[in-house]
N, C-alpha and C. Protein backbone atom coordinates (compact mmCIF):
# COMPACT_ATOMS: atom_id res chain seq x y z
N UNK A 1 -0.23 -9.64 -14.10
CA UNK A 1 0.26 -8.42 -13.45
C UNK A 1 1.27 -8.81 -12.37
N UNK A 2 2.55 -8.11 -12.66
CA UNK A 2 3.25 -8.23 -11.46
C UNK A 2 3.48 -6.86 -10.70
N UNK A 3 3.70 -7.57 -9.14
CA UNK A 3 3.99 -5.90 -8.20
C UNK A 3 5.12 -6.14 -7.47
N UNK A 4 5.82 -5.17 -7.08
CA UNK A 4 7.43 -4.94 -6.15
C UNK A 4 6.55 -3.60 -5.78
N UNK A 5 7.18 -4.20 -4.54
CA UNK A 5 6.96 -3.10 -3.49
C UNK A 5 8.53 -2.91 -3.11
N UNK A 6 8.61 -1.62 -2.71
CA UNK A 6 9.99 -1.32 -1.81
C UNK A 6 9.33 -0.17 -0.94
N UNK A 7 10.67 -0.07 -0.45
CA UNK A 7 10.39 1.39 0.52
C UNK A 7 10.17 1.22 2.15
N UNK A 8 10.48 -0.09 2.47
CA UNK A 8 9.88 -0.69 4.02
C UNK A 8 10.98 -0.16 4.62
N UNK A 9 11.20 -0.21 6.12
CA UNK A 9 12.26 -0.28 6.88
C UNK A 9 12.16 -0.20 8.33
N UNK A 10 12.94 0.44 9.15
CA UNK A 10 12.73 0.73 10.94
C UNK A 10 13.23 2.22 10.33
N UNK A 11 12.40 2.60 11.15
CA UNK A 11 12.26 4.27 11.50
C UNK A 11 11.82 4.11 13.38
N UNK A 12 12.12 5.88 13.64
CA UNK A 12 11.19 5.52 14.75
C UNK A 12 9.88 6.09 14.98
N UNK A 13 9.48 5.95 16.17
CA UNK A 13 8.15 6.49 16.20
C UNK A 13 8.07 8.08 15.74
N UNK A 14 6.92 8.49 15.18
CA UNK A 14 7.02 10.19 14.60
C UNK A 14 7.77 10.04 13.41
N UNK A 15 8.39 9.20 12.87
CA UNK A 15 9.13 9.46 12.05
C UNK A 15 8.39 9.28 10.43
N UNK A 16 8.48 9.03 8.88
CA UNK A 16 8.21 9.07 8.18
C UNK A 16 8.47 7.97 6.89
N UNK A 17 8.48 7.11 6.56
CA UNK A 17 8.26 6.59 5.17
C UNK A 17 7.78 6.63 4.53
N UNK A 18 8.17 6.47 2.68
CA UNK A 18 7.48 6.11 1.58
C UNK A 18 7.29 4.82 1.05
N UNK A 19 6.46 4.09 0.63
CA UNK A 19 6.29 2.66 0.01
C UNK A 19 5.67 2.99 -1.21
N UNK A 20 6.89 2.16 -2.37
CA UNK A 20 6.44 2.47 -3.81
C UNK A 20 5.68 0.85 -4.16
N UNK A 21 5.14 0.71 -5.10
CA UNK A 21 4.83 -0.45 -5.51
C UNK A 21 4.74 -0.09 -7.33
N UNK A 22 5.49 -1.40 -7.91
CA UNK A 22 5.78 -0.69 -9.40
C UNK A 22 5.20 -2.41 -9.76
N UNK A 23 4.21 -1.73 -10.73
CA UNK A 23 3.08 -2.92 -11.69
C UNK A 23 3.73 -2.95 -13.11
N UNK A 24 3.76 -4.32 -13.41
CA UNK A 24 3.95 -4.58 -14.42
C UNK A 24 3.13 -5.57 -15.37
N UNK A 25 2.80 -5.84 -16.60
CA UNK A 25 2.38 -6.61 -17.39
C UNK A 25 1.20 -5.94 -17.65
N UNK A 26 0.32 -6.70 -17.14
CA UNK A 26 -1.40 -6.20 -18.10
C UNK A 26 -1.94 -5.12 -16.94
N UNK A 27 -1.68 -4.03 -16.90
CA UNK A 27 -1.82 -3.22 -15.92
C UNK A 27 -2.73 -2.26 -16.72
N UNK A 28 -2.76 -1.91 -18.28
CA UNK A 28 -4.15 -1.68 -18.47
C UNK A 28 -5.85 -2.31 -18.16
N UNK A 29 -5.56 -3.32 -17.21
CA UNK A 29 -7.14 -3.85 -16.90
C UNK A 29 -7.24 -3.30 -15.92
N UNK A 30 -6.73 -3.19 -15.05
CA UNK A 30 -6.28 -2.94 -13.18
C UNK A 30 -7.94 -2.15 -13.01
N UNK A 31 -8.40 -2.46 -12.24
CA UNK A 31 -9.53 -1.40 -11.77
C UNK A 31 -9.57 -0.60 -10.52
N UNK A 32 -8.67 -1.47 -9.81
CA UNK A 32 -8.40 -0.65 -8.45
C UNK A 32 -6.81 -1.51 -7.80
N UNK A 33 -6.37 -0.21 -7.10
CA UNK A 33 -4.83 -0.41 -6.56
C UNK A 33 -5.44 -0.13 -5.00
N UNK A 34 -4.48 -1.40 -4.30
CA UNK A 34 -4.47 -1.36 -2.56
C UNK A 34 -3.56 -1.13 -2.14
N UNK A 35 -3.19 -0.41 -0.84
CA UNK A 35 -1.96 -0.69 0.39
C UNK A 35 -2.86 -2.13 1.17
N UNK A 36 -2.50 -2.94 2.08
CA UNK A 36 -2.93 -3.76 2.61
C UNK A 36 -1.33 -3.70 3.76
N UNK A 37 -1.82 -4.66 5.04
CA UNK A 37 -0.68 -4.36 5.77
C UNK A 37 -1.38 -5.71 6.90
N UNK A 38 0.03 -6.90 7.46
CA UNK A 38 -0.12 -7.48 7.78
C UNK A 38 0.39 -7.66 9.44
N UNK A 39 0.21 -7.50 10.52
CA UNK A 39 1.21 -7.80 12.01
C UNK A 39 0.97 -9.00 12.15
N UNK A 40 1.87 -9.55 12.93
CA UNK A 40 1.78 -10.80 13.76
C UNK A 40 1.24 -11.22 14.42
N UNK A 41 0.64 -11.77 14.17
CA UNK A 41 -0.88 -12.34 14.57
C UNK A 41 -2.22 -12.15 14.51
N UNK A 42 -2.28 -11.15 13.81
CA UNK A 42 -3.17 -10.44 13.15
C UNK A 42 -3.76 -11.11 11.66
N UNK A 43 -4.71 -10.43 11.30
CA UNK A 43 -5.47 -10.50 10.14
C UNK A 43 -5.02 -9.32 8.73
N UNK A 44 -4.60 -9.50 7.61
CA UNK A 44 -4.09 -8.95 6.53
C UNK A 44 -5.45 -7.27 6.45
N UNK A 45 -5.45 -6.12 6.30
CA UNK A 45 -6.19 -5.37 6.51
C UNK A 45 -5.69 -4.42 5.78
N UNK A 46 -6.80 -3.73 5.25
CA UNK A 46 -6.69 -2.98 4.16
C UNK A 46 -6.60 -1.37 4.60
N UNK A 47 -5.19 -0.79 3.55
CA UNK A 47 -5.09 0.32 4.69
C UNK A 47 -5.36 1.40 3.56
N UNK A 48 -5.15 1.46 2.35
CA UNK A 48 -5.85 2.13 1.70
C UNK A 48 -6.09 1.49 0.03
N UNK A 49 -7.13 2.32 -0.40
CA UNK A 49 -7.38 1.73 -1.71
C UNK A 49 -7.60 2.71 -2.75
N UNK A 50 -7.39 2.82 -4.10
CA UNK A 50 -7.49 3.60 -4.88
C UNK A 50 -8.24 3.14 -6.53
N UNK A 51 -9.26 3.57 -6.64
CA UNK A 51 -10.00 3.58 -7.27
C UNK A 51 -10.11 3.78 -9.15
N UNK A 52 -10.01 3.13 -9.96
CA UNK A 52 -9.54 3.49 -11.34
C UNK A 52 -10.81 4.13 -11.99
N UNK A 53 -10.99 4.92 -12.80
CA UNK A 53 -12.25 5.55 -13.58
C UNK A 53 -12.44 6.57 -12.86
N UNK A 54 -13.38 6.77 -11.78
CA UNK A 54 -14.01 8.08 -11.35
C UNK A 54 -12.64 7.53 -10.27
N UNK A 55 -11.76 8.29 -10.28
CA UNK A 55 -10.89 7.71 -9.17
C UNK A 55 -11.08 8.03 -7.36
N UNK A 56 -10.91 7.52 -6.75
CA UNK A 56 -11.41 7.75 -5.38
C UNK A 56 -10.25 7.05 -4.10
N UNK A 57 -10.07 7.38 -3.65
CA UNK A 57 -9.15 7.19 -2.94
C UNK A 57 -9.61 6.78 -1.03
N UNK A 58 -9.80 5.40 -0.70
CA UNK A 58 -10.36 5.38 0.98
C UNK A 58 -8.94 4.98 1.92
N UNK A 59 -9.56 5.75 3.28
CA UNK A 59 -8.14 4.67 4.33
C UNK A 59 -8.93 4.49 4.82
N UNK A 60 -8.22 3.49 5.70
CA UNK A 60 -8.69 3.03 7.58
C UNK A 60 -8.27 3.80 7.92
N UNK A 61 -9.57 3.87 9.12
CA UNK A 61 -9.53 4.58 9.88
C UNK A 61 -8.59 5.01 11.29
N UNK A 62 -7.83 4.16 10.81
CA UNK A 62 -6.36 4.11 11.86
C UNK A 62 -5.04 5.23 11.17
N UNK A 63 -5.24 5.34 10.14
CA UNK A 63 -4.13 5.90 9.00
C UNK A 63 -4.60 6.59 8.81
N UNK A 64 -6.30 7.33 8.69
CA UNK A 64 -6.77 8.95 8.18
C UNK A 64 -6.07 10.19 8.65
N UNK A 65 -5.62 10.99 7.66
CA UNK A 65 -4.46 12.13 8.52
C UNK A 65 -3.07 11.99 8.36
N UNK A 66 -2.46 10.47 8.04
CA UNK A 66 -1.38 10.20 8.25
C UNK A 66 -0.90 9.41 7.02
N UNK A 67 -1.20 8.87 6.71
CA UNK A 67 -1.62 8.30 5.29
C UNK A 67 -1.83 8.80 3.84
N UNK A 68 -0.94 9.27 3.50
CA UNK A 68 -1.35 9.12 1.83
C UNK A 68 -0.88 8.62 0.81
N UNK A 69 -2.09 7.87 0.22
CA UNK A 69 -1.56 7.03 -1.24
C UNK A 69 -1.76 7.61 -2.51
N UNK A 70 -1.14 7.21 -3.40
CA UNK A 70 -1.32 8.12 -4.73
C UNK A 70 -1.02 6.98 -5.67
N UNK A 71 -1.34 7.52 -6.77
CA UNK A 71 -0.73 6.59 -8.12
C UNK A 71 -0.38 7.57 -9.51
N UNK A 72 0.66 7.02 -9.78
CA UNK A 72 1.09 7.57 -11.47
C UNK A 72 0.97 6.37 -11.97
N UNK A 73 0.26 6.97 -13.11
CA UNK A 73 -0.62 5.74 -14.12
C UNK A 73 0.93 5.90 -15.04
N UNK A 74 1.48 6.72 -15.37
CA UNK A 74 2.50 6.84 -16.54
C UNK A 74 3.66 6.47 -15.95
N UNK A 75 4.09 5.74 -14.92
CA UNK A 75 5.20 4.90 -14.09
C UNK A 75 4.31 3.95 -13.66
N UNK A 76 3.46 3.15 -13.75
CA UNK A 76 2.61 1.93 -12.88
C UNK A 76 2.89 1.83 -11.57
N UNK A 77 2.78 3.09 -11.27
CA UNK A 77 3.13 3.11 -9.78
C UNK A 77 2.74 3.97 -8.62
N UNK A 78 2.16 3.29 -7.87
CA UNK A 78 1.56 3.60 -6.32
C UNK A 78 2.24 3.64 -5.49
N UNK A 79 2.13 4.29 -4.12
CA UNK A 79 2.61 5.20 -3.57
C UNK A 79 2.04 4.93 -2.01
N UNK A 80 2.81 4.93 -0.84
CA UNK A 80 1.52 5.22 0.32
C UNK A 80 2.87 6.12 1.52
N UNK A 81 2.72 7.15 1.02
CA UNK A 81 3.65 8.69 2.19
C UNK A 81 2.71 8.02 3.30
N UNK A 82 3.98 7.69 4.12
CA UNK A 82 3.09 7.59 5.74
C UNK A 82 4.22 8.46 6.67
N UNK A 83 3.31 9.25 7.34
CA UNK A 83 3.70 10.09 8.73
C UNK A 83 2.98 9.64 9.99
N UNK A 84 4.02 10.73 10.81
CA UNK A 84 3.93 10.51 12.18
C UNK A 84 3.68 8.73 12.48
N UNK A 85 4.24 7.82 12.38
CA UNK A 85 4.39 6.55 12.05
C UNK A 85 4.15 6.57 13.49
N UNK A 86 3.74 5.24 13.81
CA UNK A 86 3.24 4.79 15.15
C UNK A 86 4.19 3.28 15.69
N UNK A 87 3.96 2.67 17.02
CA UNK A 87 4.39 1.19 16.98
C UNK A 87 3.80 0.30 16.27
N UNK A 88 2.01 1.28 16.61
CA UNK A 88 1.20 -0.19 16.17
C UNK A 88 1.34 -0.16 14.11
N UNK A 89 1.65 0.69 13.81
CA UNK A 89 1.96 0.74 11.86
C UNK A 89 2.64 -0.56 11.77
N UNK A 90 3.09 -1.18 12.89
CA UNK A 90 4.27 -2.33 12.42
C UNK A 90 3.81 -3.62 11.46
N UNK A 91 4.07 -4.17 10.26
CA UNK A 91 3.66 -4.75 10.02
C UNK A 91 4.18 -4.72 8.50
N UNK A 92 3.66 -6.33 7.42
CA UNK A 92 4.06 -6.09 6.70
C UNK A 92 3.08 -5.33 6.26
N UNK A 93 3.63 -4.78 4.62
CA UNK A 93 2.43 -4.15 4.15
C UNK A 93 3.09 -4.40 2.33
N UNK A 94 1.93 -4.67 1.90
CA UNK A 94 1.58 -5.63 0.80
C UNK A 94 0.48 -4.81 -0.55
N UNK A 95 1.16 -4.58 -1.54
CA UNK A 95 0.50 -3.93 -3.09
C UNK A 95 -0.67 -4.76 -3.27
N UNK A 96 -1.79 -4.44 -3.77
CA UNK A 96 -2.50 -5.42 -4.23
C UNK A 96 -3.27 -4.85 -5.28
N UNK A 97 -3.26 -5.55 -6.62
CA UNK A 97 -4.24 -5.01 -7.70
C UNK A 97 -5.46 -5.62 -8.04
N UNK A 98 -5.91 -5.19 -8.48
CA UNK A 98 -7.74 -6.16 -8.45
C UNK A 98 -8.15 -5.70 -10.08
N UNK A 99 -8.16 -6.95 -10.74
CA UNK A 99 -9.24 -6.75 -11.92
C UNK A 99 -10.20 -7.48 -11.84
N UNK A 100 -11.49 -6.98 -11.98
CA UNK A 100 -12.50 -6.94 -11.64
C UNK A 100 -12.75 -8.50 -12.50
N UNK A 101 -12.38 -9.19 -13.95
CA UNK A 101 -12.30 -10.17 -14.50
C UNK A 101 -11.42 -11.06 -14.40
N UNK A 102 -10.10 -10.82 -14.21
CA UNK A 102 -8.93 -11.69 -14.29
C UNK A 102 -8.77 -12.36 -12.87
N UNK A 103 -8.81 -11.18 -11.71
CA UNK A 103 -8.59 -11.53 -10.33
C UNK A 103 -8.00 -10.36 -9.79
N UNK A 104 -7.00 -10.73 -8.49
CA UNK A 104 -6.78 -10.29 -7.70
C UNK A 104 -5.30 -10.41 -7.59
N UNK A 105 -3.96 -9.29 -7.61
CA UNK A 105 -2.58 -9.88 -7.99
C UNK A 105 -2.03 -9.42 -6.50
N UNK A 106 -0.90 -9.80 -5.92
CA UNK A 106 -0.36 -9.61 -4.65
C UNK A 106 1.19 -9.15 -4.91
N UNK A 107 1.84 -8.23 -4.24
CA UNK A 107 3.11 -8.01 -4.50
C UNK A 107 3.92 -9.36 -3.05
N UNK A 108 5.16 -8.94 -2.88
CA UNK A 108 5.74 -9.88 -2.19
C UNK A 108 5.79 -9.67 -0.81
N UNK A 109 5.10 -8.28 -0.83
CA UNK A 109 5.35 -7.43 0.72
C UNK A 109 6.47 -6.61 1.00
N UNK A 110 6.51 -5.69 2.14
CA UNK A 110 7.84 -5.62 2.56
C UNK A 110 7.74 -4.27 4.07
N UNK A 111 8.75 -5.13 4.59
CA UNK A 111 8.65 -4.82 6.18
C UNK A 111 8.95 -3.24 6.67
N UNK A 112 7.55 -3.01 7.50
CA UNK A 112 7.98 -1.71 8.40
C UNK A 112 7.97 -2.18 9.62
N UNK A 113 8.90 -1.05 10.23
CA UNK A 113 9.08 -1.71 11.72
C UNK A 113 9.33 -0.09 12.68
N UNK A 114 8.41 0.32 13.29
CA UNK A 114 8.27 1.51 13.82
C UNK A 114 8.41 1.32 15.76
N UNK A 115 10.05 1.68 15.77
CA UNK A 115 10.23 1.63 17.30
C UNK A 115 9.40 2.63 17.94
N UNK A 116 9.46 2.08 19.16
CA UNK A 116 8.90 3.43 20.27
C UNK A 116 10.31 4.36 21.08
């Protein structure tokens, strides 16, 4: 499985982005799709996740309200609409797919940067 993410950039605070992430290869196994998001100096943290079968959708609790991820299964592609963007959102933020047999696949990342 491969992932590209796009959609990063500087906005400012209050302001709004989309981050796409587009899967490719064996993406019929996939059991669950992540946002994940990394700052400097920080620990890699999971900002939302989406669920394959009974599908289900969780955030952190930092992003509830502001945050939403989605997926189209018929484009391999996930989604995370973020509003009212903050300083602390800054960070990278990183696709991640999980098959429950094969493993765990990582996209390359890609940078938000939310002035004050």
């Amino acid at each position: 499985v491969q992932l590209v993410e796009s959609g990063g950039g500087l906005v400012q605070a209050g302001g709004s982005l989309r981050l796409s992430c587009a899967a490719s290869g064996s993406t019929f196994s996939i059991n669950a799709m992540g946002w994940y998001r990394q700052a400097p100096g920080r620990q890699r943290e999971l900002v939302a996740l989406i669920t394959s079968g009974k599908v289900s959708i969780n955030y952190a609790d930092s992003v509830k309200g502001r945050f939403t991820a989605s997926r189209d299964n018929a484009k391999n592609t996930m989604y995370l609409q973020m509003t009212s963007l903050k300083p602390e959102d800054t960070a990278v933020y990183y696709c991640n797919a999980l098959d429950y047999e094969l493993g765990s696949y990582w996209g390359q990342g890609t940078q938000v940067t939310v002035s004050s």
